[in-house]
C-alpha atoms as a PDB file:
ATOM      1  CA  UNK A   1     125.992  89.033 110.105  1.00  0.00           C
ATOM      2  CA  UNK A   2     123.885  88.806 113.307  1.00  0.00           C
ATOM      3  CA  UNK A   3     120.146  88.745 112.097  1.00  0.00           C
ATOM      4  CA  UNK A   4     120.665  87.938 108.422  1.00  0.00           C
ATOM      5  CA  UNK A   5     122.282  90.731 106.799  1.00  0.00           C
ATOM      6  CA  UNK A   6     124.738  89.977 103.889  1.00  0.00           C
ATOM      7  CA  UNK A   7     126.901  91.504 102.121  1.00  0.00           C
ATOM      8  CA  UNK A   8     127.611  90.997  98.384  1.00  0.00           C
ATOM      9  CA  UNK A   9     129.880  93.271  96.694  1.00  0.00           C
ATOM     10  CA  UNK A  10     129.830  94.258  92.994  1.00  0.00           C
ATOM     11  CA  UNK A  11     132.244  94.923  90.374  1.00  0.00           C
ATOM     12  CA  UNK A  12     130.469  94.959  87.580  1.00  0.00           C
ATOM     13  CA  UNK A  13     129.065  98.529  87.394  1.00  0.00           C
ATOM     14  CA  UNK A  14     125.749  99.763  88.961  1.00  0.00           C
ATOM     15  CA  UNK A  15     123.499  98.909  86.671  1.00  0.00           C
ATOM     16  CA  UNK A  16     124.154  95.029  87.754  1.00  0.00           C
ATOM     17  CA  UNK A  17     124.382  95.567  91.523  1.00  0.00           C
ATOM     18  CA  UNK A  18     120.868  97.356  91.090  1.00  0.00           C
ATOM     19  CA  UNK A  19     119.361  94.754  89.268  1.00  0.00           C
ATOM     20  CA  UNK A  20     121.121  91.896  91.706  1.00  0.00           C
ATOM     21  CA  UNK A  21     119.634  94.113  94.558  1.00  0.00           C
ATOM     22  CA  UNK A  22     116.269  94.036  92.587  1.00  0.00           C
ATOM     23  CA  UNK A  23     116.250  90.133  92.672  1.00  0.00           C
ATOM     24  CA  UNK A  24     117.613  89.347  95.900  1.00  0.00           C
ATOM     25  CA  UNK A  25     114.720  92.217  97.427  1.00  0.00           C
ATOM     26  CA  UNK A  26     111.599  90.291  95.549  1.00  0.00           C
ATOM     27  CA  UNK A  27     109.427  93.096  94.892  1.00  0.00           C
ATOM     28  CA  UNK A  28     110.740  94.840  98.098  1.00  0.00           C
ATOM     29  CA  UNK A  29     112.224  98.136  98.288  1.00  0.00           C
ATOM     30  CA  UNK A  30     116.103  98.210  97.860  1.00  0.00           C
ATOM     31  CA  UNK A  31     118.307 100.695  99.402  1.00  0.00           C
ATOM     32  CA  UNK A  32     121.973 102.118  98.878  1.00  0.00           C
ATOM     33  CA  UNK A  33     124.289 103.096 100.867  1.00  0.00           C
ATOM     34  CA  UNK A  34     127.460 104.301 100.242  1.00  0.00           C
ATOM     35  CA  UNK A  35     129.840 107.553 100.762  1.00  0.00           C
ATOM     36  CA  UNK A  36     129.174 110.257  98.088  1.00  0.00           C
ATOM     37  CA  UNK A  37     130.277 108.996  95.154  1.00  0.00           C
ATOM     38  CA  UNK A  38     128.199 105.798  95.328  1.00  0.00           C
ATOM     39  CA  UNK A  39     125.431 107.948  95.738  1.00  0.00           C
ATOM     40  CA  UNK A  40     126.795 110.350  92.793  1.00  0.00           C
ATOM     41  CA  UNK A  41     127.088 107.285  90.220  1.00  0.00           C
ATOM     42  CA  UNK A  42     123.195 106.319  91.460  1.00  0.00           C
ATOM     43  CA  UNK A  43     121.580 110.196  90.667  1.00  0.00           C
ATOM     44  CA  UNK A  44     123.842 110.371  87.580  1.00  0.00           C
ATOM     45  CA  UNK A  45     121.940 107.234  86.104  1.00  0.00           C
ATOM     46  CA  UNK A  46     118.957 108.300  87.039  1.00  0.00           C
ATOM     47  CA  UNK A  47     118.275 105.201  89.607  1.00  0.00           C
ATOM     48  CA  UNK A  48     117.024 106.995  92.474  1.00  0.00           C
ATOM     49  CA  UNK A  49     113.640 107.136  93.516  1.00  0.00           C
ATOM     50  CA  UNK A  50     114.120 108.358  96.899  1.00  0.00           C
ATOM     51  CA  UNK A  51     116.648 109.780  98.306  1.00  0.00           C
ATOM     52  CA  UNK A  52     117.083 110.133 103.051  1.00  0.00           C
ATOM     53  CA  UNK A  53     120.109 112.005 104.053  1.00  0.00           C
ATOM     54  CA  UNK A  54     121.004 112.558 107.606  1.00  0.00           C
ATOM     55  CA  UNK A  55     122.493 115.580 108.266  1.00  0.00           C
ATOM     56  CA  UNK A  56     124.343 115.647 111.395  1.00  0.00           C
ATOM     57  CA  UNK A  57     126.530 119.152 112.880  1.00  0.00           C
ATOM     58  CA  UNK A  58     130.159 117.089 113.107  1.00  0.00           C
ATOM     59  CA  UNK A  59     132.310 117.457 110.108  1.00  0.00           C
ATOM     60  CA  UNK A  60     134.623 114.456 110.207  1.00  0.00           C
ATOM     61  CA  UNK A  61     138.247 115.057 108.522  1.00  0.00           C
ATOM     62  CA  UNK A  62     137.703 117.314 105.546  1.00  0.00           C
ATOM     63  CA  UNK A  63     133.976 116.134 104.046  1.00  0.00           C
ATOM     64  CA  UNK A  64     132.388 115.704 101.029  1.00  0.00           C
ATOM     65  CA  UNK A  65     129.626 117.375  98.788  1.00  0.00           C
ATOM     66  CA  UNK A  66     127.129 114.808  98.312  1.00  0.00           C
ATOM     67  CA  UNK A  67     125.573 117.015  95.064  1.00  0.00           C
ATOM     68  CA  UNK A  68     128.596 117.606  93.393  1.00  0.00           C
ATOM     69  CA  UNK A  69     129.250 116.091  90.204  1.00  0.00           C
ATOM     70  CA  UNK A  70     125.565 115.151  89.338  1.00  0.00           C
ATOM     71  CA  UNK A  71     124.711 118.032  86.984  1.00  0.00           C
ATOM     72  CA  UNK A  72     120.985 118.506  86.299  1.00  0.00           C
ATOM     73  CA  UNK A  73     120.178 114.502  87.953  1.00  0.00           C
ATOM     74  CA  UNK A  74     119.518 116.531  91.051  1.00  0.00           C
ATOM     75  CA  UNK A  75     116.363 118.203  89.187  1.00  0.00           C
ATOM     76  CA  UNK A  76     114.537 115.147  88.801  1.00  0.00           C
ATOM     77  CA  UNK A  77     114.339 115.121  93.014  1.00  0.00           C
ATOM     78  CA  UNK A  78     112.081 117.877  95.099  1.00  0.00           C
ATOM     79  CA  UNK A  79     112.232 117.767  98.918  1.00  0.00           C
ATOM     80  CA  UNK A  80     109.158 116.332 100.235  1.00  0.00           C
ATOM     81  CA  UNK A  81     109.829 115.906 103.907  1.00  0.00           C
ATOM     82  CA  UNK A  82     112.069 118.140 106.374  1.00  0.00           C
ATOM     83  CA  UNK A  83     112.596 117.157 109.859  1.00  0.00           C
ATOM     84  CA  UNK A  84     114.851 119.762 112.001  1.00  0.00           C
ATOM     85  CA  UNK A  85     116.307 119.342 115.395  1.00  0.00           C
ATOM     86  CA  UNK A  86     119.333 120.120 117.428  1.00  0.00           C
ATOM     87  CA  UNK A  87     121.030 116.692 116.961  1.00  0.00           C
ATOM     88  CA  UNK A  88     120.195 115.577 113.279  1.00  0.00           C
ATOM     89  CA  UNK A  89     118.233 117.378 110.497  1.00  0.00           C
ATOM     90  CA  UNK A  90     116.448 114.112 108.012  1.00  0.00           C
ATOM     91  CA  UNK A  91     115.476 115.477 104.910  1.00  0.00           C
ATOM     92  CA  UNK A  92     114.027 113.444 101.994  1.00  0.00           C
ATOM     93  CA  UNK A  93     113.892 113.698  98.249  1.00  0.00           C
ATOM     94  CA  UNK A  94     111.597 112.223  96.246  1.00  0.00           C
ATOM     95  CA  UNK A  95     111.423 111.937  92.635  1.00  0.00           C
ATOM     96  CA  UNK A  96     109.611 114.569  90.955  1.00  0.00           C
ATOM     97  CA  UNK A  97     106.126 113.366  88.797  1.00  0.00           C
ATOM     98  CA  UNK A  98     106.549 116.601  86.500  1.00  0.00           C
END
């Protein structure tokens, strides 16, 4: 893509396309993105440090619950930031040092 961006995709479970991220980011930070069940797999394993959702008032076709599914995984996470405002709420989960 236009200014370097590539693509890779992964078949080989999360695990590997975390650790391929990992290398490819050299020490960097590496961020998903995905729909809802990428994000699910992620807080399942217990691979999320950080977590930035956008939360915009259109509901396109029928939605889907981002928290669903991930049993107690969403425990480890406490909000730290919350940004309000008539076009897009950002809130941002960080994982909890308890």
């Amino acid at each position: 893509m236009e200014g370097g961006t590539t693509f890779h995709f992964v078949t080989d479970g999360i695990e590997v396309a975390l650790e391929q991220a990992r290398q490819a980011a050299d020490g960097r930070d590496v961020r998903i993105g995905g729909g809802a069940s990428t994000i699910q797999q992620f807080l399942r394993a217990g691979l999320v440090d950080e977590l930035h959702v956008v939360v915009v008032p259109i509901l396109l076709g029928a939605g889907e619950r981002l928290f669903d599914g991930v049993g107690d995984a969403i425990d480890a996470l406490e909000m730290s930031e919350f940004v309000p405002s008539t076009e897009v709420t950002h809130v941002r989960f960080t994982r909890s040092t308890d």
